[in-house]
N, C-alpha and C. Protein backbone atom coordinates (compact mmCIF):
# COMPACT_ATOMS: atom_id res chain seq x y z
N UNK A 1 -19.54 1.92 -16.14
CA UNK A 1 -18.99 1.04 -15.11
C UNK A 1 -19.35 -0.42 -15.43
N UNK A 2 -18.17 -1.10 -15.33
CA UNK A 2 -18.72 -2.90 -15.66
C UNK A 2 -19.55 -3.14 -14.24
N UNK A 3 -20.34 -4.12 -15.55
CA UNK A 3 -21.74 -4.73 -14.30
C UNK A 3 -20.89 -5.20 -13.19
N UNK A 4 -21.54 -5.12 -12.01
CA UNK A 4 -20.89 -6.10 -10.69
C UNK A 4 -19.77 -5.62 -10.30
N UNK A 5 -19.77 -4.25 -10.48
CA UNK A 5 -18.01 -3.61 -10.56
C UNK A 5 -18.22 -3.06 -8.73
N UNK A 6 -19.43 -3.00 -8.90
CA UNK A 6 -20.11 -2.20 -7.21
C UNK A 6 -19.95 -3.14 -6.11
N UNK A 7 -20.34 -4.40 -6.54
CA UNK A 7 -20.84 -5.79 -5.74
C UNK A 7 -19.03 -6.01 -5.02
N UNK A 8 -18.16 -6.77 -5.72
CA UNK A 8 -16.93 -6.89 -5.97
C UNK A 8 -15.87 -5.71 -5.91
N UNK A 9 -15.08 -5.61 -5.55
CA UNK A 9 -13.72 -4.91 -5.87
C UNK A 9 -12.21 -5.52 -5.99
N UNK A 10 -12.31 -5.31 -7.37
CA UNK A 10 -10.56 -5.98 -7.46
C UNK A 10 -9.57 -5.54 -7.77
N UNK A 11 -8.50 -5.93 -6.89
CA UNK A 11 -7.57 -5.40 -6.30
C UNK A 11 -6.53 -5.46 -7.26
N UNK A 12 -6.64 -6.43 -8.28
CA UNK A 12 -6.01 -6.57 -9.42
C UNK A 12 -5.83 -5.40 -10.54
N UNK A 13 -6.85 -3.89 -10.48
CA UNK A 13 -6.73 -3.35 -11.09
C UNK A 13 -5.62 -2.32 -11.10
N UNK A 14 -5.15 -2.43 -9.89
CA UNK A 14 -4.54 -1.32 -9.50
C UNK A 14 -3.12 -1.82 -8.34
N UNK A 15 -2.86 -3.27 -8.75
CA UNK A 15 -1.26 -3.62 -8.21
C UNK A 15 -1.04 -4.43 -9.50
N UNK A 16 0.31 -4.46 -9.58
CA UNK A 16 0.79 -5.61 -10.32
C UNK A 16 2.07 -5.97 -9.60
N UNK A 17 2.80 -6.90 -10.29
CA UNK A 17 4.24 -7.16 -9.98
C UNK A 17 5.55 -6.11 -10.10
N UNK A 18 5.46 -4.97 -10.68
CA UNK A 18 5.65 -4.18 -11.00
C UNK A 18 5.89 -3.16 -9.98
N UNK A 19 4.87 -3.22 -8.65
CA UNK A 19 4.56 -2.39 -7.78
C UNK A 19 4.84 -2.79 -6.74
N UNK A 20 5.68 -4.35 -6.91
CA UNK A 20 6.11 -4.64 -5.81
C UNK A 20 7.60 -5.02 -5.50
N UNK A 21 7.65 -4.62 -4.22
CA UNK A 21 9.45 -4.30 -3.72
C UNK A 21 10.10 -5.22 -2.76
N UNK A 22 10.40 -6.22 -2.53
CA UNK A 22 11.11 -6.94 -1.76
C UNK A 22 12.22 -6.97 -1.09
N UNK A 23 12.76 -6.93 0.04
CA UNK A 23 13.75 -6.66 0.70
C UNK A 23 14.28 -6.02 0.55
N UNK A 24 13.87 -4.32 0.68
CA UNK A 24 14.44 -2.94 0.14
C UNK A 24 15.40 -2.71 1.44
N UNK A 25 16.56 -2.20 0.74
CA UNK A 25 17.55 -1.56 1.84
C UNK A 25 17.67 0.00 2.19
N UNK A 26 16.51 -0.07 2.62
CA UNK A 26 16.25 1.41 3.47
C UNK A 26 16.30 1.28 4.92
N UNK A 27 16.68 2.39 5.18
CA UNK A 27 17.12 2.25 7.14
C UNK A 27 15.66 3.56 7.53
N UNK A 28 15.32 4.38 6.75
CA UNK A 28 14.06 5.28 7.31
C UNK A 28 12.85 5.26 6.22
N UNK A 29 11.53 5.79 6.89
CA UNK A 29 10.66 6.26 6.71
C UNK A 29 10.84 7.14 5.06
N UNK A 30 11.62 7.79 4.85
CA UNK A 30 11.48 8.96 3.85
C UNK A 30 11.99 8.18 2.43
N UNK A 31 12.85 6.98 2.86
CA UNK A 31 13.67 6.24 1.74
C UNK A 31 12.81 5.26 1.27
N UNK A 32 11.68 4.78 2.04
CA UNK A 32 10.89 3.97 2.06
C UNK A 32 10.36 4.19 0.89
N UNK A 33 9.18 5.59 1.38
CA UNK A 33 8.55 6.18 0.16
C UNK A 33 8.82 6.62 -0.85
N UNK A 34 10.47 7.33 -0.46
CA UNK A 34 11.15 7.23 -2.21
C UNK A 34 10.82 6.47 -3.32
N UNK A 35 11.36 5.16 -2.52
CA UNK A 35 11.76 4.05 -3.20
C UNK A 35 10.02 3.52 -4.05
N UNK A 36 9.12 3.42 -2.92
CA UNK A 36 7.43 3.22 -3.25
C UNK A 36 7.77 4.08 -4.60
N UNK A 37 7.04 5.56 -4.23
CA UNK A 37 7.21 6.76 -5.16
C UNK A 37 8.08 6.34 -6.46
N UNK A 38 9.42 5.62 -6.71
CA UNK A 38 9.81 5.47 -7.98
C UNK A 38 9.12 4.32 -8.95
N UNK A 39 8.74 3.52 -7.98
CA UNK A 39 8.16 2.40 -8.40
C UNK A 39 6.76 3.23 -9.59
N UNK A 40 5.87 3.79 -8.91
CA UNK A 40 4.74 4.62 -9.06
C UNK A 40 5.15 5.23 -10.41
N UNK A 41 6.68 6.33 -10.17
CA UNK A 41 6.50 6.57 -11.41
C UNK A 41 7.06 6.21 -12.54
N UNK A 42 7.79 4.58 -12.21
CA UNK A 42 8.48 4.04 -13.20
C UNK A 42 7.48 3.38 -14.25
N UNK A 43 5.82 2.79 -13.56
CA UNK A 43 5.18 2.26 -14.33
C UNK A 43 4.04 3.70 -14.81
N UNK A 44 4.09 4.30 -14.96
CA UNK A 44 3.21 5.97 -15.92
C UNK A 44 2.24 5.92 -14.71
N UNK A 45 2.24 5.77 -13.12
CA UNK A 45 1.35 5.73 -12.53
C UNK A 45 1.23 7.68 -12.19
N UNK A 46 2.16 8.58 -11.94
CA UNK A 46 2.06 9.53 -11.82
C UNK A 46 2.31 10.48 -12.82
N UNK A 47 1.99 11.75 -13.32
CA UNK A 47 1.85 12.63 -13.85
C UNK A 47 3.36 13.58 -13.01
N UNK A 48 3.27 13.70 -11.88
CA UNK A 48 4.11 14.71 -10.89
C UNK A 48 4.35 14.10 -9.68
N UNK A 49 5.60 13.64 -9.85
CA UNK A 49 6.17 12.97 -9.03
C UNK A 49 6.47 13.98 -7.42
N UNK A 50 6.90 14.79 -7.62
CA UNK A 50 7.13 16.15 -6.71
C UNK A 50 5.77 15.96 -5.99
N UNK A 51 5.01 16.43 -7.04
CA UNK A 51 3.46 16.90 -6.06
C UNK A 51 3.19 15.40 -5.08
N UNK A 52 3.02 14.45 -5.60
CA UNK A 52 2.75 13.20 -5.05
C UNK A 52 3.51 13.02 -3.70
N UNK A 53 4.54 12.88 -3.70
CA UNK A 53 5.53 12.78 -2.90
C UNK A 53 5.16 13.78 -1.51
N UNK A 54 5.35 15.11 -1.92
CA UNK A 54 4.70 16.16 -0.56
C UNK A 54 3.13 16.13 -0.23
N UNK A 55 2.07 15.59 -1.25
CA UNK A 55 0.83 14.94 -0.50
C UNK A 55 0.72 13.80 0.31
N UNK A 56 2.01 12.58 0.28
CA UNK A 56 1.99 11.44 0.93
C UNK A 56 2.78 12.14 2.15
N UNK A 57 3.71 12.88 2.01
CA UNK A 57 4.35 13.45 3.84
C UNK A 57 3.56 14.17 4.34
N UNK A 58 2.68 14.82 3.60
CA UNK A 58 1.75 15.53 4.55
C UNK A 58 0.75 15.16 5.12
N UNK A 59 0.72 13.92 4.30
CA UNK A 59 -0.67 12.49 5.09
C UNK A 59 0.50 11.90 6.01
N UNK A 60 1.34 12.22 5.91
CA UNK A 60 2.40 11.21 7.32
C UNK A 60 2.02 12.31 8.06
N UNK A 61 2.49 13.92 8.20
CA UNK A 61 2.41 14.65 9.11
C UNK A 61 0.97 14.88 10.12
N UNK A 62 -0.19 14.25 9.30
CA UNK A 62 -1.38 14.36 10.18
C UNK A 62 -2.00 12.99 10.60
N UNK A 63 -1.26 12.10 11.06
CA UNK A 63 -1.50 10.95 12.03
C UNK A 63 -0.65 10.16 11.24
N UNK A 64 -0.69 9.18 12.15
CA UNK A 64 0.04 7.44 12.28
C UNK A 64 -0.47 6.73 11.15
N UNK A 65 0.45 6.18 10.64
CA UNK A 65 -0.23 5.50 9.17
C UNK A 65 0.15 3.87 9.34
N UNK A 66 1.15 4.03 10.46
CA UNK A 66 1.46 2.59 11.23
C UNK A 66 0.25 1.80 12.08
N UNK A 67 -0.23 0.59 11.34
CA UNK A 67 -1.62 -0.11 11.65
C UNK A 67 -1.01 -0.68 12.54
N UNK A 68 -0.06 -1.62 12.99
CA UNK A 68 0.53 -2.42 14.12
C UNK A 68 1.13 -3.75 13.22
N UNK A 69 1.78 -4.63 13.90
CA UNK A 69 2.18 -5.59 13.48
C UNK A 69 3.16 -5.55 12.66
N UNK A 70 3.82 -4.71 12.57
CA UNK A 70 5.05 -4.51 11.63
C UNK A 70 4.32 -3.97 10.34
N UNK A 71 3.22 -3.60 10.28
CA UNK A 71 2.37 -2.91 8.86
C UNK A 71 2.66 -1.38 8.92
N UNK A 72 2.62 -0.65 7.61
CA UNK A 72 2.14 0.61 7.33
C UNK A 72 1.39 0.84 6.14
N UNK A 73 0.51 1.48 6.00
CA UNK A 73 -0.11 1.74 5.08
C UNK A 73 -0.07 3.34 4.63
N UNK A 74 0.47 3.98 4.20
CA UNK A 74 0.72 5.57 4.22
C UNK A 74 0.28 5.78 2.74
N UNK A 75 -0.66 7.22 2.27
CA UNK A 75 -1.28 7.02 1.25
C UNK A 75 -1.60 8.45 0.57
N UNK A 76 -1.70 9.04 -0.27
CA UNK A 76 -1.44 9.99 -0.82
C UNK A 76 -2.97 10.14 -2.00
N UNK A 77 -3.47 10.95 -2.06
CA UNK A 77 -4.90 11.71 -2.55
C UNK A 77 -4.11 13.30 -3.08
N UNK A 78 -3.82 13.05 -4.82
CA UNK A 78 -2.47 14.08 -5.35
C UNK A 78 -3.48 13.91 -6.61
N UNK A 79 -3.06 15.47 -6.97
CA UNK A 79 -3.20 15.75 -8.58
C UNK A 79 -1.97 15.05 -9.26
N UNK A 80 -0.77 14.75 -8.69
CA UNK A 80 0.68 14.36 -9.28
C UNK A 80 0.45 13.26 -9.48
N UNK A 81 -1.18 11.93 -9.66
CA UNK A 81 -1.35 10.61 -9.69
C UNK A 81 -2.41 10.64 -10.59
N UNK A 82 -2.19 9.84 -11.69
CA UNK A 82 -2.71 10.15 -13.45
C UNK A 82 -4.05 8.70 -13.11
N UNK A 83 -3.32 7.29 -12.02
CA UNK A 83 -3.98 6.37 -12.13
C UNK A 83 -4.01 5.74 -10.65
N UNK A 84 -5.01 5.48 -10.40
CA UNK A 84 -5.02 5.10 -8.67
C UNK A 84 -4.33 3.59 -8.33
N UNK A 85 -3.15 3.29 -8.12
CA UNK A 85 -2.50 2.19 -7.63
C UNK A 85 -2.06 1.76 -6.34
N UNK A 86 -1.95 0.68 -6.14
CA UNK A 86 -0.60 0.38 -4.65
C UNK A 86 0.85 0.12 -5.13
N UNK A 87 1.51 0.67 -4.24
CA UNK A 87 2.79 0.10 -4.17
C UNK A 87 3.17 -0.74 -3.19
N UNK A 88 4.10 -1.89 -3.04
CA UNK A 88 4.63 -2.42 -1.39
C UNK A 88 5.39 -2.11 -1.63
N UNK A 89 6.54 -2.16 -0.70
CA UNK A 89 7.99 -2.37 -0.36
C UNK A 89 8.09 -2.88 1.27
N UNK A 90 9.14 -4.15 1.48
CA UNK A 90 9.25 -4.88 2.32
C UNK A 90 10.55 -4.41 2.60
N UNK A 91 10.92 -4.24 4.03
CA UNK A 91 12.33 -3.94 4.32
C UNK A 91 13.30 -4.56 4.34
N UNK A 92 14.50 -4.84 4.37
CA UNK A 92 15.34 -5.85 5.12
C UNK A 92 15.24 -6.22 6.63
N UNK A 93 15.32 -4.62 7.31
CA UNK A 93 15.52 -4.49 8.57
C UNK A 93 14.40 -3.67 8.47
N UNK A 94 13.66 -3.80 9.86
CA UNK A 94 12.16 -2.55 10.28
C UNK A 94 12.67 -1.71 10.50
N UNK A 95 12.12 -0.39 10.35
CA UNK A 95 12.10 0.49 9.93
C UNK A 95 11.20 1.57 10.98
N UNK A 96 11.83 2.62 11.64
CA UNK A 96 10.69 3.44 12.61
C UNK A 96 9.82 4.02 11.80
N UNK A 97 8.60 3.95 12.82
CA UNK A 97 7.19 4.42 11.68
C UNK A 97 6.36 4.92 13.02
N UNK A 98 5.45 5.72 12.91
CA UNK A 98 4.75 5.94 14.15
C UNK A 98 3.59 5.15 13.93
N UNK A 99 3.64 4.23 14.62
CA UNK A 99 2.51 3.08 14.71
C UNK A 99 1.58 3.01 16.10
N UNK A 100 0.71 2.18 15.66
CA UNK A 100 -0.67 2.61 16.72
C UNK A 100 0.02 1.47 17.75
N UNK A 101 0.74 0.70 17.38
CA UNK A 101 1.72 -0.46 18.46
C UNK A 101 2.78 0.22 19.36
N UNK A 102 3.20 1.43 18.49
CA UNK A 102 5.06 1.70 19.24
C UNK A 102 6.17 0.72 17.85
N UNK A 103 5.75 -0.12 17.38
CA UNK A 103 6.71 -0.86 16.90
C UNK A 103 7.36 -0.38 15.65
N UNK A 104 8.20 -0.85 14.98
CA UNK A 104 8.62 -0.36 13.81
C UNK A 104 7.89 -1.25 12.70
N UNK A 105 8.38 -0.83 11.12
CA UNK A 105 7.84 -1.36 10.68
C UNK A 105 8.27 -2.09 8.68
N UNK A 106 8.46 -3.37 8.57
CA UNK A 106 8.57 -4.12 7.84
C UNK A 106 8.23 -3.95 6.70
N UNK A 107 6.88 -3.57 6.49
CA UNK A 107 5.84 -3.88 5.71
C UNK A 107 5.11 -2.40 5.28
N UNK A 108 5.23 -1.95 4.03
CA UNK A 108 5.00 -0.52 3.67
C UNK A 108 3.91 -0.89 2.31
N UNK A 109 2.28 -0.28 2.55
CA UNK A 109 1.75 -0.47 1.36
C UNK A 109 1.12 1.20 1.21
N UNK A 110 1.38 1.38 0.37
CA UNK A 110 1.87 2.61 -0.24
C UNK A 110 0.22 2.66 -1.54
N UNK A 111 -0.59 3.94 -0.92
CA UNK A 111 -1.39 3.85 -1.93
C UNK A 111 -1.94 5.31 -2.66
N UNK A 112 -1.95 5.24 -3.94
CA UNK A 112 -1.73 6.86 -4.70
C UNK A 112 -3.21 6.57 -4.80
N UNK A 113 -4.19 7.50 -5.17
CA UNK A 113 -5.16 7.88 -5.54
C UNK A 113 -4.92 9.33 -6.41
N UNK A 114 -6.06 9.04 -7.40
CA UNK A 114 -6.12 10.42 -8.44
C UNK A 114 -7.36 11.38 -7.65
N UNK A 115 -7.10 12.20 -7.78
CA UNK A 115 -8.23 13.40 -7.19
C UNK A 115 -9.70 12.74 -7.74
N UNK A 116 -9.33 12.57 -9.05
CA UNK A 116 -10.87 12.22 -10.10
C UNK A 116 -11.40 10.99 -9.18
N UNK A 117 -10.38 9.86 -8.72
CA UNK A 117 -11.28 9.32 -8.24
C UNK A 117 -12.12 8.91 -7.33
N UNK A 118 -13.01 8.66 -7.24
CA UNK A 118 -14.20 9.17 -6.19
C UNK A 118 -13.70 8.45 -4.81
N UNK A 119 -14.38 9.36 -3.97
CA UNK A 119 -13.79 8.34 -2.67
C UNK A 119 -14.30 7.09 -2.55
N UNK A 120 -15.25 6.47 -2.74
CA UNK A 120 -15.87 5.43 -3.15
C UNK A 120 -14.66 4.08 -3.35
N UNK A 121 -13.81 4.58 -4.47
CA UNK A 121 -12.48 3.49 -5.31
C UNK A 121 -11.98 3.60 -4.23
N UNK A 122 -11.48 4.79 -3.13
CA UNK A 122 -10.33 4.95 -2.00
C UNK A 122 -10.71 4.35 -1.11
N UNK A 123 -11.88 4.37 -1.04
CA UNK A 123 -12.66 4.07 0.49
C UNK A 123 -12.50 1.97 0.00
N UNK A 124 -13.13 1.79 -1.56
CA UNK A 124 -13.00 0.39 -1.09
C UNK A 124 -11.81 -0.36 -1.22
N UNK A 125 -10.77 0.59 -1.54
CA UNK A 125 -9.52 -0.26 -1.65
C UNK A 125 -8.75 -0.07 -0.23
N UNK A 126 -9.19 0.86 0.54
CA UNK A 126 -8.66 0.73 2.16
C UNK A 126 -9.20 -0.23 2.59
N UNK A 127 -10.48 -0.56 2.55
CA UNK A 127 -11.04 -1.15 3.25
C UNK A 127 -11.02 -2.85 2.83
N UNK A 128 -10.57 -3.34 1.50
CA UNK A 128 -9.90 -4.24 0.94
C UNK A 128 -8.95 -4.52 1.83
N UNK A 129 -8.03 -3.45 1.83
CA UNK A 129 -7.07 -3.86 2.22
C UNK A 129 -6.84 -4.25 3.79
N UNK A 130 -7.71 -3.06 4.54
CA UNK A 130 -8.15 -3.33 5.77
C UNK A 130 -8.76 -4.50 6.34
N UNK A 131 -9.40 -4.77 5.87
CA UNK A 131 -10.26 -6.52 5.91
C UNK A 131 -8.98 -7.35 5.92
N UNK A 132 -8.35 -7.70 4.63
CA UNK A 132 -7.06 -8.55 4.93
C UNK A 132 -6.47 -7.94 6.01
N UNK A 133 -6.00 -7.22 6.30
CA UNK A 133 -4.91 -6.98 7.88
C UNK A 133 -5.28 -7.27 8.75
N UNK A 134 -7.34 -7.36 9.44
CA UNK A 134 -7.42 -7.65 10.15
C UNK A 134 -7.09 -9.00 10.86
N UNK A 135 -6.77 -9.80 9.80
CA UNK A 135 -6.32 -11.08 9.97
C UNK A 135 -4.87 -11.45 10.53
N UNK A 136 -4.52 -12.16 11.56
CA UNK A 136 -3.48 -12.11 11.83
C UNK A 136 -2.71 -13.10 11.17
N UNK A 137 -3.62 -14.08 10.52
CA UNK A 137 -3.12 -15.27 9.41
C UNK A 137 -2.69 -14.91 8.21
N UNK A 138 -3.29 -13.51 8.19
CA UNK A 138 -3.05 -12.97 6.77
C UNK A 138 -1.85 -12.18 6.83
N UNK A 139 -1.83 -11.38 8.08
CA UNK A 139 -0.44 -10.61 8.35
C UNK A 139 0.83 -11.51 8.40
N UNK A 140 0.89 -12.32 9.27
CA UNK A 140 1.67 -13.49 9.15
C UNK A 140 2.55 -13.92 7.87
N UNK A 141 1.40 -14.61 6.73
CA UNK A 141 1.85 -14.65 5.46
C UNK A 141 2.53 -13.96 5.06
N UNK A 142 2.12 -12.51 4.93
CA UNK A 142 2.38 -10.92 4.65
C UNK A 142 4.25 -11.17 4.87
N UNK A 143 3.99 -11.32 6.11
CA UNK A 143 5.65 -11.55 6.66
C UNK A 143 6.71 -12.41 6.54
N UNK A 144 5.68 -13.48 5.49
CA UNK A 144 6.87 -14.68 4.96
C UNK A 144 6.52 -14.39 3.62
N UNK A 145 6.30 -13.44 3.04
CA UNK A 145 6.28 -13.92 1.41
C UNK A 145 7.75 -13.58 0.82
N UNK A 146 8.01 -14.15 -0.20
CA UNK A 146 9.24 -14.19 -0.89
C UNK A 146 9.54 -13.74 -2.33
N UNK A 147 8.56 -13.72 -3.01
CA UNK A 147 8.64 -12.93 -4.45
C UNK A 147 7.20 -12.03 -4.32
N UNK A 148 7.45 -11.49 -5.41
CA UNK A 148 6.58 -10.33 -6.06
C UNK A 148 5.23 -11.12 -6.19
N UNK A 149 4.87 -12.92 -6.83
CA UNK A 149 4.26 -13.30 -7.34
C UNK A 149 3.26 -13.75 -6.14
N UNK A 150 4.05 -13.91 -5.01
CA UNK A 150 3.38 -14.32 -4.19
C UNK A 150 2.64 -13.15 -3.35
N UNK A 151 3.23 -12.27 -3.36
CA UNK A 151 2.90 -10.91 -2.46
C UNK A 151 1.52 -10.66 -3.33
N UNK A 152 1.10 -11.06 -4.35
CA UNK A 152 0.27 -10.17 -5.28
C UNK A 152 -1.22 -11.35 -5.04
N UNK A 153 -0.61 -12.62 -5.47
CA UNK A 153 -1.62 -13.67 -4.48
C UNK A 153 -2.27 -13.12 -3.70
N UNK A 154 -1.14 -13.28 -2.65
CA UNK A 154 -2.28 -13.24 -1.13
C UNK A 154 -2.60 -11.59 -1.34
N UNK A 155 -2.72 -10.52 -1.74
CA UNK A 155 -3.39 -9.35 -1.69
C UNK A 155 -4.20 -9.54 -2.63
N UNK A 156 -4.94 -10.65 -3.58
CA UNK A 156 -5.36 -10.59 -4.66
C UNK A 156 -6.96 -11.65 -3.73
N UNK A 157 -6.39 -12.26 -2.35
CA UNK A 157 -7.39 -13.33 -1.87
C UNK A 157 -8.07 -12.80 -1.37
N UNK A 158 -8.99 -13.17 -0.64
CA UNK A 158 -10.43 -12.47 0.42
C UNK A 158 -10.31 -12.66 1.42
N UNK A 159 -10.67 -11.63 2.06
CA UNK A 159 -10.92 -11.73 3.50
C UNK A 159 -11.66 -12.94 3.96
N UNK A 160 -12.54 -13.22 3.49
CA UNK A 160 -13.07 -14.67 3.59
C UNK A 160 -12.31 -15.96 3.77
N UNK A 161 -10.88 -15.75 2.73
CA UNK A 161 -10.17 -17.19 3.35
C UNK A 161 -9.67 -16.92 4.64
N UNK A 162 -9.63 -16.49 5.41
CA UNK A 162 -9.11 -16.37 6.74
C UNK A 162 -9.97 -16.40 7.67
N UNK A 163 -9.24 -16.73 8.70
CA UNK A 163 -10.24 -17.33 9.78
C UNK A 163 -9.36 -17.59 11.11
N UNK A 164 -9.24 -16.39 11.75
CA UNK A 164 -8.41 -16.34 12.87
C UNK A 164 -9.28 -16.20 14.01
């Protein structure tokens, strides 16, 4: 393990531009994750696309993966995932999601994990990611970004720049 790999976690290892989707024209939930899901296995992120796919609906089928604010985070722990990544995809139009709000939802971050890796990598890349959402300055942004380059920025910043 690189030194300081414990201290730090970066988020850079496991998104790129690549993984991200901008104004996708999906009207549901299932097209959403398709669309995530091809992304995943267009860059060698999965091994088994199939398997992946029915571990992320079956993490939909046992609670709300809708955080509020037009967010979802829905996430999949599959042998069918060779390398632990995120995907986004941003909608045109929101999208029904069962959210802890009622609301629908915009904003889809989509995250594969490999079995191998320890919950430790899962636990700190939720919680990465969780830290930024708690921010409503950060969600905000979230909701005006416009390319890939920028989406990867602000998921690449700290919870620390914010201050709501």
């Amino acid at each position: 393990m690189a030194e300081g790999s414990t201290r730090g976690f970066d988020i850079s290892n496991v998104i790129d531009q690549k993984l991200i989707a901008l104004d996708l024209d999906v009207s549901n939930k299932v097209e959403m994750l398709e669309r995530l899901t091809d992304l995943f296995e267009e860059q060698g992120k999965l091994n088994d696309r199939e398997a992946f796919f029915k571990d992320v609906m079956w993490r939909e089928g046992e609670g709300q993966t809708g955080i509020g604010m037009g967010v979802a985070i829905p996430h999949g722990k599959s042998e069918g995932v060779n390398e632990t990544a995120l995907a986004i995809g941003t909608s045109k139009q929101p999208i029904e999601w069962e959210s802890l709000d009622g609301e629908p939802v915009s904003i889809v971050i989509l995250f594969a994990v490999t079995m191998g890796d320890s919950d430790v990598v899962h636990l700190k890349l939720l919680q990465h990611v969780a830290m930024l959402l708690a921010h409503e300055s950060f969600v905000d942004k979230l909701h005006a970004v416009k390319s890939p380059e920028e989406m990867l920025a602000l998921l690449e910043s700290s919870p620390d720049d914010y201050d709501d």
